[in-house]
PDB file of N, CA and C in Angstrom:
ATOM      1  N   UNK A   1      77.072  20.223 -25.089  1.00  0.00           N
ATOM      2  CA  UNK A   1      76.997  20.145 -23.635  1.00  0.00           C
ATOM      3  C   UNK A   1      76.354  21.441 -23.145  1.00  0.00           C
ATOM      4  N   UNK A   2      75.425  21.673 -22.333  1.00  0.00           N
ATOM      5  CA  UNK A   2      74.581  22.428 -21.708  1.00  0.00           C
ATOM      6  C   UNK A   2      74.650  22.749 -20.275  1.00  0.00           C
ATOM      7  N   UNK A   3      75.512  23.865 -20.214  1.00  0.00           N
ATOM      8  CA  UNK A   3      75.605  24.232 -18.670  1.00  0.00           C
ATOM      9  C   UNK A   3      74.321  24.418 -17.762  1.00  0.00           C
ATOM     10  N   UNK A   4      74.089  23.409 -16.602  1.00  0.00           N
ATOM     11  CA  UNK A   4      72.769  23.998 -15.885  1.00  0.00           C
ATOM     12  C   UNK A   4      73.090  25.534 -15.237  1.00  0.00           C
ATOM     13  N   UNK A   5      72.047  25.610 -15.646  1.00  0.00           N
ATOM     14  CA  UNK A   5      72.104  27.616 -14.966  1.00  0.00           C
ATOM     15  C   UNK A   5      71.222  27.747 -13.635  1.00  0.00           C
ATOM     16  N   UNK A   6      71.791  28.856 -13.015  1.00  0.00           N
ATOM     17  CA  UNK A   6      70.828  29.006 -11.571  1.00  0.00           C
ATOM     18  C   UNK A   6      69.550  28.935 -12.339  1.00  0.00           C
ATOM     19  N   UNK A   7      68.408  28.532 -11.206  1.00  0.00           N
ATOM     20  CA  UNK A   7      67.453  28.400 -11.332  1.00  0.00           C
ATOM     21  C   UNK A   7      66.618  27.724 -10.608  1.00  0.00           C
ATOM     22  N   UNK A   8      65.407  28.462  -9.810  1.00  0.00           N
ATOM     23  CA  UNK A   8      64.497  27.924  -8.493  1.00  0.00           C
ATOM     24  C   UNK A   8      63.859  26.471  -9.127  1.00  0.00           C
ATOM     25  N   UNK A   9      63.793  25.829 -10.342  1.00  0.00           N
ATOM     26  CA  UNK A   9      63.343  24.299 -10.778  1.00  0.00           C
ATOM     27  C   UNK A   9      64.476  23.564 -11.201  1.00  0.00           C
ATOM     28  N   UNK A  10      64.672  22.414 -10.118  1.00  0.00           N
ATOM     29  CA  UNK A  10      65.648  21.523 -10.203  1.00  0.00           C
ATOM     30  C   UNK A  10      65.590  20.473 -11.368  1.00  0.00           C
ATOM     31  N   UNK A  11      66.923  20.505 -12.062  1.00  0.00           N
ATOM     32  CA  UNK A  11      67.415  19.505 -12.733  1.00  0.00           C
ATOM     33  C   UNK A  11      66.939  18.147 -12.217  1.00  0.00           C
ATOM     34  N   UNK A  12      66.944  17.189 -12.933  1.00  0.00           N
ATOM     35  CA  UNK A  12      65.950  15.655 -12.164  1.00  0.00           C
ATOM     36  C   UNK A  12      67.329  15.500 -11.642  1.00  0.00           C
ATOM     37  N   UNK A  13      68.581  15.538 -11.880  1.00  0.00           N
ATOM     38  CA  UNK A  13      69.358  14.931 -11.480  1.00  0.00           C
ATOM     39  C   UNK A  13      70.484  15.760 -10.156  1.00  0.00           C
ATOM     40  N   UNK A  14      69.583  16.817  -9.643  1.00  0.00           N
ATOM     41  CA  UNK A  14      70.221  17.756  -8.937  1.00  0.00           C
ATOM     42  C   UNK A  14      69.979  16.817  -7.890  1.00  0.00           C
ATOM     43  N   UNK A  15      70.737  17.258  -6.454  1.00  0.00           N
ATOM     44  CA  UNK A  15      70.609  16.147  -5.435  1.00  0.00           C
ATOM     45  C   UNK A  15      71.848  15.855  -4.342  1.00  0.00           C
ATOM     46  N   UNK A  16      71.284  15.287  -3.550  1.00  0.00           N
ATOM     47  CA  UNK A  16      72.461  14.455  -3.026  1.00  0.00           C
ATOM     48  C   UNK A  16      72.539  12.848  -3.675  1.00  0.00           C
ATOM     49  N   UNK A  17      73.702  12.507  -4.103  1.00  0.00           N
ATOM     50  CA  UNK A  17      74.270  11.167  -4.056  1.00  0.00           C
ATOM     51  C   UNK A  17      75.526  10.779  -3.466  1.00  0.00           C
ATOM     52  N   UNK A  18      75.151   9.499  -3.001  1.00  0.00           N
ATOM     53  CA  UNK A  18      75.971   8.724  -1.707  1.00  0.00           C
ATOM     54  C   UNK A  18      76.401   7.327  -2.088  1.00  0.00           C
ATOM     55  N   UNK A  19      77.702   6.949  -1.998  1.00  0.00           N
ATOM     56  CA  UNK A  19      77.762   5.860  -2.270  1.00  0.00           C
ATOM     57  C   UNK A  19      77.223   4.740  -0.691  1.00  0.00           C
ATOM     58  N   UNK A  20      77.368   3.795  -1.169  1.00  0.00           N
ATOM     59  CA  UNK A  20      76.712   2.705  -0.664  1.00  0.00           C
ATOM     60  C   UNK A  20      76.963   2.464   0.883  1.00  0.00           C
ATOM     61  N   UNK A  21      78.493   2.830   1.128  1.00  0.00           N
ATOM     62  CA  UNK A  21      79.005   3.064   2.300  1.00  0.00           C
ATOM     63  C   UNK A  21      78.607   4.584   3.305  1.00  0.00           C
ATOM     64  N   UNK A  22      78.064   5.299   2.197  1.00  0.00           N
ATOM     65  CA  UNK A  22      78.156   6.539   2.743  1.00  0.00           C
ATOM     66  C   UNK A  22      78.758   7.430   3.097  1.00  0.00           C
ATOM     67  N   UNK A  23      80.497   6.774   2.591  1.00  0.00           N
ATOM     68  CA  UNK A  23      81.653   7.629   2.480  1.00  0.00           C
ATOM     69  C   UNK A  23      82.010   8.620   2.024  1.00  0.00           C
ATOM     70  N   UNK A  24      81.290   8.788   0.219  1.00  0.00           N
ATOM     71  CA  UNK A  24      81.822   9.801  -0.358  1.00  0.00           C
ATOM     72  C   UNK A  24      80.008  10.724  -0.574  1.00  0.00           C
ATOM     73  N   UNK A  25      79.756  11.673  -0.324  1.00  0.00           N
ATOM     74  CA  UNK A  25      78.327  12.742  -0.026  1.00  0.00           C
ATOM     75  C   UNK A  25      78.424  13.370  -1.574  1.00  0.00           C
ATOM     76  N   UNK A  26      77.861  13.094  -2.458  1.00  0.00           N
ATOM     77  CA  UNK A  26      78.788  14.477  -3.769  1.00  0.00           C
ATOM     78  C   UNK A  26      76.942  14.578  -3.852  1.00  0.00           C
ATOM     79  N   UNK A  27      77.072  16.326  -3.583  1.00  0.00           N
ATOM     80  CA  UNK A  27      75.686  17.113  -3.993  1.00  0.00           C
ATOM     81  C   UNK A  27      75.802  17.913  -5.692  1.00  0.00           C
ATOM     82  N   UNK A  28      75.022  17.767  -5.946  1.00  0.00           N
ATOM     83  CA  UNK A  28      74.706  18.395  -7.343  1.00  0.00           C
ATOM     84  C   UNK A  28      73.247  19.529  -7.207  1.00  0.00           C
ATOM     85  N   UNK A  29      74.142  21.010  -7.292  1.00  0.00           N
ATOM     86  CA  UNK A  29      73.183  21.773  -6.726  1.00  0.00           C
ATOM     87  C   UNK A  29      73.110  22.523  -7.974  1.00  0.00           C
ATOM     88  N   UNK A  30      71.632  23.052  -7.914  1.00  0.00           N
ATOM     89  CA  UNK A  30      70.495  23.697  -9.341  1.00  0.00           C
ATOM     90  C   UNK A  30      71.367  24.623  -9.676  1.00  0.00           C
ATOM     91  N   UNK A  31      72.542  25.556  -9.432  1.00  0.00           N
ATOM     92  CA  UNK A  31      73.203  26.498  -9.863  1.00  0.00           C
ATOM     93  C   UNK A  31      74.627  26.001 -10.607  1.00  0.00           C
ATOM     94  N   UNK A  32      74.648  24.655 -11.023  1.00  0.00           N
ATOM     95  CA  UNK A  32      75.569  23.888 -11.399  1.00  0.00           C
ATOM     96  C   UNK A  32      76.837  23.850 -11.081  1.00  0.00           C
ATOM     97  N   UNK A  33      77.429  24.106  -9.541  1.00  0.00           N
ATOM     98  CA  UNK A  33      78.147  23.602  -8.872  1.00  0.00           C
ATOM     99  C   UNK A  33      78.201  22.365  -8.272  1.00  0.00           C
ATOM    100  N   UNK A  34      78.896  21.717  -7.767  1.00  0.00           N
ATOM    101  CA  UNK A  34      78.869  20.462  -6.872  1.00  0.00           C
ATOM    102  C   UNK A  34      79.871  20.706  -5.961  1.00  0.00           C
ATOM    103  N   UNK A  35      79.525  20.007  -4.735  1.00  0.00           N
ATOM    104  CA  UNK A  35      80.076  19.781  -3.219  1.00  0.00           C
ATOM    105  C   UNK A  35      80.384  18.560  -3.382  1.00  0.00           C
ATOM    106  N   UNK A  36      81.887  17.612  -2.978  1.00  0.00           N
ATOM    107  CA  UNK A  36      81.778  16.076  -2.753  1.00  0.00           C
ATOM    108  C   UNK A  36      82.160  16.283  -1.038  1.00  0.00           C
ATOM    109  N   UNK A  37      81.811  15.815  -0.410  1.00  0.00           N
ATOM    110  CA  UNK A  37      82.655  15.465   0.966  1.00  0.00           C
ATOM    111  C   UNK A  37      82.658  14.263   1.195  1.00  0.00           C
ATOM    112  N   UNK A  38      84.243  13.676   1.520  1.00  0.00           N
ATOM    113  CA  UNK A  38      84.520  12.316   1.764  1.00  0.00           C
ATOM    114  C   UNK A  38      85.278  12.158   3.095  1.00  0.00           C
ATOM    115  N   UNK A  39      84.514  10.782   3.754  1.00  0.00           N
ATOM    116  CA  UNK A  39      84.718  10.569   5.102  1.00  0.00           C
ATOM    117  C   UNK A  39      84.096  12.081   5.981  1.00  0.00           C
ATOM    118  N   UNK A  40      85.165  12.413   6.804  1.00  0.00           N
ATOM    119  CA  UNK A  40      84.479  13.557   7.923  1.00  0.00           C
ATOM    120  C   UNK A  40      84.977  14.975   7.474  1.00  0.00           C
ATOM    121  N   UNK A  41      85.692  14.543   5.713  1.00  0.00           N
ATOM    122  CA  UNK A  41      86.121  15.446   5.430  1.00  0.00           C
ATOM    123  C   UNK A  41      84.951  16.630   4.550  1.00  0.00           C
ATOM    124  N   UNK A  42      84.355  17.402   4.985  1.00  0.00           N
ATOM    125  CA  UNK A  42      83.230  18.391   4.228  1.00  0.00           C
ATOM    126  C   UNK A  42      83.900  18.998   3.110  1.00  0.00           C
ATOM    127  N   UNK A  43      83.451  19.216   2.178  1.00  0.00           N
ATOM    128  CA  UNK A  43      83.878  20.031   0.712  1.00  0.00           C
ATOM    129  C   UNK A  43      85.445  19.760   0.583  1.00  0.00           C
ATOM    130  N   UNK A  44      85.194  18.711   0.095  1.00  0.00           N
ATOM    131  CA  UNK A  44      86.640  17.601  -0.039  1.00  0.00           C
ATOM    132  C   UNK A  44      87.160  18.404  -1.621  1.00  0.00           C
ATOM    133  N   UNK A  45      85.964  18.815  -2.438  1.00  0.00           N
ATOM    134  CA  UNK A  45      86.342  18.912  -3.615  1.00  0.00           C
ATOM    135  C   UNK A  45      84.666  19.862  -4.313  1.00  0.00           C
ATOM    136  N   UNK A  46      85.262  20.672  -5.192  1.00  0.00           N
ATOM    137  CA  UNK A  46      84.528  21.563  -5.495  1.00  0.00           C
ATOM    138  C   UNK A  46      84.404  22.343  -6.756  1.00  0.00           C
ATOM    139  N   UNK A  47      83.768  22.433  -7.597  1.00  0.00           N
ATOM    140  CA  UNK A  47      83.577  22.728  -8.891  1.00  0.00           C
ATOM    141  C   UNK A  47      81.957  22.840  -9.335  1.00  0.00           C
ATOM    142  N   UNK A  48      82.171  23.018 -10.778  1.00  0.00           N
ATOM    143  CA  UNK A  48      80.820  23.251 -11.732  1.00  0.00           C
ATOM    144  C   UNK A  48      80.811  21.726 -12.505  1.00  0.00           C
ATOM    145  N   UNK A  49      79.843  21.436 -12.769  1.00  0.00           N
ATOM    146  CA  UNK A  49      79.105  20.595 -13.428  1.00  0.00           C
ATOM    147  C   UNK A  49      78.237  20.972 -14.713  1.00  0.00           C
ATOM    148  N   UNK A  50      78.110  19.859 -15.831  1.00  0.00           N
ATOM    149  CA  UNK A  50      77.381  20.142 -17.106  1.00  0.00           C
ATOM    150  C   UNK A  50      76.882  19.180 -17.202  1.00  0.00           C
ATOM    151  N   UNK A  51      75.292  18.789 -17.418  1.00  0.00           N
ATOM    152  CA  UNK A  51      74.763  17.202 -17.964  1.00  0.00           C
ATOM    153  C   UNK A  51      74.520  18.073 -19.231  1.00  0.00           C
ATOM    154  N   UNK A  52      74.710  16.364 -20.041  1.00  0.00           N
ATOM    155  CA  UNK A  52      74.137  16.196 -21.507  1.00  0.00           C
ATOM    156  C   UNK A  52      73.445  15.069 -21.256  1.00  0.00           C
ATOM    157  N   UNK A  53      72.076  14.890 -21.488  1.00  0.00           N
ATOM    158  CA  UNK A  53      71.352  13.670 -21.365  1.00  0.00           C
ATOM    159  C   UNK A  53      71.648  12.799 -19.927  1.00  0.00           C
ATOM    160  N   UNK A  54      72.359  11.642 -20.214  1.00  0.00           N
ATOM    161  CA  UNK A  54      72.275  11.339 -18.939  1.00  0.00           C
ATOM    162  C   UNK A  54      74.075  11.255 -18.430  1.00  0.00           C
ATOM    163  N   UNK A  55      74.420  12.294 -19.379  1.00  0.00           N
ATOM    164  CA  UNK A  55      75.690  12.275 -19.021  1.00  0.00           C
ATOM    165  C   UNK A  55      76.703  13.522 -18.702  1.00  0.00           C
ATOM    166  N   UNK A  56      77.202  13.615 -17.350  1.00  0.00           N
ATOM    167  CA  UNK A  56      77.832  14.480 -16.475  1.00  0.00           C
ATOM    168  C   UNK A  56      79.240  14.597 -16.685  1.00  0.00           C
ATOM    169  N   UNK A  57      79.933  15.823 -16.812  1.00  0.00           N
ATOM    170  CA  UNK A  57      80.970  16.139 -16.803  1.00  0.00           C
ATOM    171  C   UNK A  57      81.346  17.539 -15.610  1.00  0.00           C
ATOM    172  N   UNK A  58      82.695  17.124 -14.904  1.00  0.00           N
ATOM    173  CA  UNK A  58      82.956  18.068 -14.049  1.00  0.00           C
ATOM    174  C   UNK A  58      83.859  18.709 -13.874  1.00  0.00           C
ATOM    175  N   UNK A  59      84.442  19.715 -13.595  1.00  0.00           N
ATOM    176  CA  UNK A  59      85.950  20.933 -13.486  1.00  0.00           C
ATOM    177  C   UNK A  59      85.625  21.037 -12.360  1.00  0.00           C
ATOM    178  N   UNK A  60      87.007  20.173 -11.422  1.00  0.00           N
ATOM    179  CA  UNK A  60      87.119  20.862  -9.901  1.00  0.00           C
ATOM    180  C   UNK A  60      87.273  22.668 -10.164  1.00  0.00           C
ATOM    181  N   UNK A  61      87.499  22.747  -8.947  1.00  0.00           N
ATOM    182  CA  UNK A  61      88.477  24.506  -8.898  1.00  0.00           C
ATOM    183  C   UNK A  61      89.972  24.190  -8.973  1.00  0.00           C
ATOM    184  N   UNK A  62      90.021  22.811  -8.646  1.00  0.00           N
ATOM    185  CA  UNK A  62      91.803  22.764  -9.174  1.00  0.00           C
ATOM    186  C   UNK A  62      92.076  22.703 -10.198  1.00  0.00           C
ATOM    187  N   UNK A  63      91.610  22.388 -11.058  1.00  0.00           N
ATOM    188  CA  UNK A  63      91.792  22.376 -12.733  1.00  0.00           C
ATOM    189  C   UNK A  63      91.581  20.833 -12.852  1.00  0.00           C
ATOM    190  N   UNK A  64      91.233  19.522 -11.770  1.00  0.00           N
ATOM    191  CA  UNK A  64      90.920  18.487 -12.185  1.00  0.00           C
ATOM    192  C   UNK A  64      90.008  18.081 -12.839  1.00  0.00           C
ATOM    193  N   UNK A  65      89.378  17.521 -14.153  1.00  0.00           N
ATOM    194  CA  UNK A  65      88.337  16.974 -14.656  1.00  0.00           C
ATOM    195  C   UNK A  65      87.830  15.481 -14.521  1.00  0.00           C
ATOM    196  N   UNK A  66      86.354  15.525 -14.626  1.00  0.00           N
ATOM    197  CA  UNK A  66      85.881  13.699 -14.867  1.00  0.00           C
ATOM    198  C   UNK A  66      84.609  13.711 -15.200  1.00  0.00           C
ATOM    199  N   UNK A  67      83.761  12.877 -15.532  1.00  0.00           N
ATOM    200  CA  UNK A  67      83.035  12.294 -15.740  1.00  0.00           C
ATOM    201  C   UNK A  67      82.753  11.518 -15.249  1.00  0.00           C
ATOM    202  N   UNK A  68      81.060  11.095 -15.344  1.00  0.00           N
ATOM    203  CA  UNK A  68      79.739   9.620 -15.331  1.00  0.00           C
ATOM    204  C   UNK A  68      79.088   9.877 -16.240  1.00  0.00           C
ATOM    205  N   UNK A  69      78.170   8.866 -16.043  1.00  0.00           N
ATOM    206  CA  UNK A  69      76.981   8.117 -16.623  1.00  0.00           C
ATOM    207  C   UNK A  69      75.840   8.488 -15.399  1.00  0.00           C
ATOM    208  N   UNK A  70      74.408   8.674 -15.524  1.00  0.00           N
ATOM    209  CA  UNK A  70      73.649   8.640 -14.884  1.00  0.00           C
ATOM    210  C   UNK A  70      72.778   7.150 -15.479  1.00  0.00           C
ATOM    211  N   UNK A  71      72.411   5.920 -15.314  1.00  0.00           N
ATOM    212  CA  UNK A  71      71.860   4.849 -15.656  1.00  0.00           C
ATOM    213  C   UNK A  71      70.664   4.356 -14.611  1.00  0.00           C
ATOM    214  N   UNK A  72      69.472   3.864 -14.877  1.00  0.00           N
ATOM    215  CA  UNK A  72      69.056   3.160 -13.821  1.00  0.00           C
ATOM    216  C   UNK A  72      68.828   3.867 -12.577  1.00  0.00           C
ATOM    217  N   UNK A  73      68.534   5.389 -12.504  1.00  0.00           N
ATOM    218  CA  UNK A  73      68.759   6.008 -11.159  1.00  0.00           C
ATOM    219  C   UNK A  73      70.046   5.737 -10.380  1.00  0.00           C
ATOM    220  N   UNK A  74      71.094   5.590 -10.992  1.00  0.00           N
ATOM    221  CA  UNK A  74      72.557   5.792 -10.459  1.00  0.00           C
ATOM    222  C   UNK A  74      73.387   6.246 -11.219  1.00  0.00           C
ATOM    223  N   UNK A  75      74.282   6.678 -10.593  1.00  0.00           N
ATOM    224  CA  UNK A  75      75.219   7.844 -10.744  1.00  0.00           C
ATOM    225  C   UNK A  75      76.553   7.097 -10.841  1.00  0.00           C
ATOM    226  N   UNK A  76      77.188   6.630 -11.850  1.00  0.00           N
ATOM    227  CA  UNK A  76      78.659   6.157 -12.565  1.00  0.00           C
ATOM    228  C   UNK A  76      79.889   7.000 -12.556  1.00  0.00           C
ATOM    229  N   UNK A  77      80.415   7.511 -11.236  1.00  0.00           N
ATOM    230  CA  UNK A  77      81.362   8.593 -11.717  1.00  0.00           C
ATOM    231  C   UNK A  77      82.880   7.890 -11.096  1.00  0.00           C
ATOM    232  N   UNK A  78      84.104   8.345 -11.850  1.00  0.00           N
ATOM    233  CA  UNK A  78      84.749   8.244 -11.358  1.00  0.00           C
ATOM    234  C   UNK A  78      85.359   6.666 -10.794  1.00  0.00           C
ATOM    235  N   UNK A  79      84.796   5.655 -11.412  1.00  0.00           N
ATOM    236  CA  UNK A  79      84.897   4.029 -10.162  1.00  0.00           C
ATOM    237  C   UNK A  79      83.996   4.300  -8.897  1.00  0.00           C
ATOM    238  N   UNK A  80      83.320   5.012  -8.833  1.00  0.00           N
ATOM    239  CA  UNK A  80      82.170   5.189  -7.685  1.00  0.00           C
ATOM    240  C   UNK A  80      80.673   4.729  -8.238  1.00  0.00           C
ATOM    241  N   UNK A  81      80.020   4.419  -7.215  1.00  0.00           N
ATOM    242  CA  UNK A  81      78.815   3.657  -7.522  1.00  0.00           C
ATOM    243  C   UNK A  81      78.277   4.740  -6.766  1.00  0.00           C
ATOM    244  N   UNK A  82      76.994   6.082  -7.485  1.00  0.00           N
ATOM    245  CA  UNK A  82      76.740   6.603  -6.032  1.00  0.00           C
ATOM    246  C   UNK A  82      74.888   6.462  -6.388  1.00  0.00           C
ATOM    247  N   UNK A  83      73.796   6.652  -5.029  1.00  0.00           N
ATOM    248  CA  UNK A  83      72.481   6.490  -5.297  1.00  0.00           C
ATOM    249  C   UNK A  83      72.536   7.988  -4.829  1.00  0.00           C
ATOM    250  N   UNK A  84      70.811   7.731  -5.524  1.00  0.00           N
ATOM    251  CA  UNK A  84      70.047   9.530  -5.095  1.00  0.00           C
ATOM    252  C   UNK A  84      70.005   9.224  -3.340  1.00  0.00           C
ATOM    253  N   UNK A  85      70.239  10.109  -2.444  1.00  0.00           N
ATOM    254  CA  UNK A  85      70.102   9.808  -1.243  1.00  0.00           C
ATOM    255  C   UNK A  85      68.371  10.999  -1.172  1.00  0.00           C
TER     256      UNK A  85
END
């Protein structure tokens, strides 16, 4: 597993993704942190991120972990369906 490191050239998979409703916002930013905000709630949840191929693993700051799949230009995390917004 390969930590993304800061760096001014984005990962293909850096981004915003949104699920379908537009409920849950989870950004994946080039310094391999992530932002999720759900509903009107902003930085609902917050941690570092690692892809291996097309596959993502994450450590909130609470000590929670999870995983996806990136497939098809979508993002499998969690029981969430999310697109590149």
């Amino acid at each position: 597993m390969q930590r993304i490191q800061p760096t001014t050239a984005s990962h293909p998979y850096t981004g915003m993704w949104i699920t379908a409703d537009g409920n849950i916002r989870h950004e994946l930013l080039p310094n391999g942190r992530y932002d999720e905000a759900r509903g009107n709630r902003e930085s609902a949840y917050q941690g570092r991120y690692e892809v291996e191929g097309d596959y993502i693993r994450y450590w909130d700051d609470t000590g929670f972990t999870a995983d996806g799949t990136f497939r098809d230009g979508v993002l499998y995390h969690a029981g969430m369906v999310l697109y590149r917004k």
